[in-house]
Protein backbone atom coordinates (compact mmCIF):
# COMPACT_ATOMS: atom_id res chain seq x y z
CA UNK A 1 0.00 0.00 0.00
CA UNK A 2 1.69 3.07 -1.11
CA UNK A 3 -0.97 5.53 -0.99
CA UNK A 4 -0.99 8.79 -2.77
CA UNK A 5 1.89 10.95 -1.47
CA UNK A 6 1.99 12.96 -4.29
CA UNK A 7 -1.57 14.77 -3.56
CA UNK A 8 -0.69 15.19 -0.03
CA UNK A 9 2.60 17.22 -1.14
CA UNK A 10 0.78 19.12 -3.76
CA UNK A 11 -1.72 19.93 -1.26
CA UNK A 12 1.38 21.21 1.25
CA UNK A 13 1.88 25.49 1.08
CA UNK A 14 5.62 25.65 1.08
CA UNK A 15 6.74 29.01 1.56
CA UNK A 16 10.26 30.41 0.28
CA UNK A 17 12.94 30.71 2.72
CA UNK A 18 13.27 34.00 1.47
CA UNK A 19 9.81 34.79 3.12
CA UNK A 20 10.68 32.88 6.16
CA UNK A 21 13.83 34.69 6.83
CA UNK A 22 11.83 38.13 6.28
CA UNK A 23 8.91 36.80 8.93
CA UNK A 24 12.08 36.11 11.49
CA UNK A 25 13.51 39.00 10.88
CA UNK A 26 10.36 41.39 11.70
CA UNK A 27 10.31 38.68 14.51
CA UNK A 28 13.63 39.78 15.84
CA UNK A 29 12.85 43.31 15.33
CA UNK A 30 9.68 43.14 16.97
CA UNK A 31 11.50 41.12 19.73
CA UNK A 32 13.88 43.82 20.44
CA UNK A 33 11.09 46.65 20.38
CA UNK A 34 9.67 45.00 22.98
CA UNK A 35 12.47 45.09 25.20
CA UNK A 36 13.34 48.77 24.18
CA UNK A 37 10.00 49.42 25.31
CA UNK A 38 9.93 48.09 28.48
CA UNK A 39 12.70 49.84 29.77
CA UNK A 40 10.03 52.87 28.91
CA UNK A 41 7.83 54.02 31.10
CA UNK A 42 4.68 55.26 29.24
CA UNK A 43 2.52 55.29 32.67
CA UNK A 44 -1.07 53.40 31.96
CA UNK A 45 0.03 52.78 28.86
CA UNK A 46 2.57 50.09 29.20
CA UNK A 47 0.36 47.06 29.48
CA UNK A 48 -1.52 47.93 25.94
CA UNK A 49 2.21 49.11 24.41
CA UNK A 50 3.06 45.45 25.86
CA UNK A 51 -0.48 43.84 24.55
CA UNK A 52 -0.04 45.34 20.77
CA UNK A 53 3.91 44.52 19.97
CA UNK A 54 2.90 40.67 21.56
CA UNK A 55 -0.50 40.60 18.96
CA UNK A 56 1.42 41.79 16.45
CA UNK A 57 4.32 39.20 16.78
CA UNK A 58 1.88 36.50 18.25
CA UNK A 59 0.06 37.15 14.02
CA UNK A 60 3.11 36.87 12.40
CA UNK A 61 3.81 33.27 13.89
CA UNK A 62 0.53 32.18 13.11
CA UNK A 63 -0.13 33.18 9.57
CA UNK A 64 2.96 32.39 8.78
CA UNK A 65 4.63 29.17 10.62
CA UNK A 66 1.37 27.67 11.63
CA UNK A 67 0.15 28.62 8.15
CA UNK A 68 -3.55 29.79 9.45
CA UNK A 69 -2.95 32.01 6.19
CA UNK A 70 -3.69 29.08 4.05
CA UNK A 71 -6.84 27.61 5.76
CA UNK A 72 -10.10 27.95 5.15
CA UNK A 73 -12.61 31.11 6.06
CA UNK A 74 -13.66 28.85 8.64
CA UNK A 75 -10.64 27.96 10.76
CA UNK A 76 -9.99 31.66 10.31
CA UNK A 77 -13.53 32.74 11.69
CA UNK A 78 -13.43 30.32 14.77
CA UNK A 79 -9.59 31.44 15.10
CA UNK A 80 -11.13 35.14 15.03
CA UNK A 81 -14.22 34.46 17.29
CA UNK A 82 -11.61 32.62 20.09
CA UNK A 83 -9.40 36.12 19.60
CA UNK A 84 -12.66 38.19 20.57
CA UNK A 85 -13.92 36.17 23.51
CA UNK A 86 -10.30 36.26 24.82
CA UNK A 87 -10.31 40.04 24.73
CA UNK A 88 -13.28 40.59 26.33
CA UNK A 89 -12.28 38.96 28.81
CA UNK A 90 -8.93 40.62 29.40
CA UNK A 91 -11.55 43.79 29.16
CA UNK A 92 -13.25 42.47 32.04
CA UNK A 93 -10.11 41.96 34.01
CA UNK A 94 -8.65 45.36 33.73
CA UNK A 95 -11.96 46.83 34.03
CA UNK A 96 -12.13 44.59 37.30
CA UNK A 97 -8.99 46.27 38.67
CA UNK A 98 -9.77 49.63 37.37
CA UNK A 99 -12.95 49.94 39.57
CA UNK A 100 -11.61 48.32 42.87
């Protein structure tokens, strides 16, 4: 039984490690913006400064390396719909310690 290997390959997304190396590289440079901006104090600020750079490089390792780019409109809306419960409830934490 050799199966079909050649459908499962054709069906693979390989990416260009010309792409890959420009995905680490805004990796590394997001990487070292957050550290840069730790070391910042922007007051009540820092914990959304912290939030966005960790979205934006948390997005770049999924579309990319876990290739969630590539799937279908409905992986991508339950992906979506997990992204928006999640910050609701980080919503309802802050606005927990906000009114304490």
């Amino acid at each position: 039984m050799t199966g079909n290997i050649d459908h499962i390959q054709s069906d693979a997304h390989i990416q260009s490690y010309g792409k890959l190396l420009g995905v680490l590289a805004i990796l590394l440079f997001l990487t070292a913006l957050t550290i840069i901006v730790s070391r910042i104090h922007f007051g009540g600020a820092n914990i959304w400064v912290a939030l966005i750079v960790a979205s934006v490089k948390s997005s770049f390792v999924l579309l990319f390396f876990m290739h969630l780019k590539y799937e279908s409109i409905l992986i991508k809306a339950s992906f979506l719909a997990t992204i928006g419960f999640l910050s609701i409830l980080i919503g309802f934490m802050f606005w927990d310690v906000a009114f304490r």
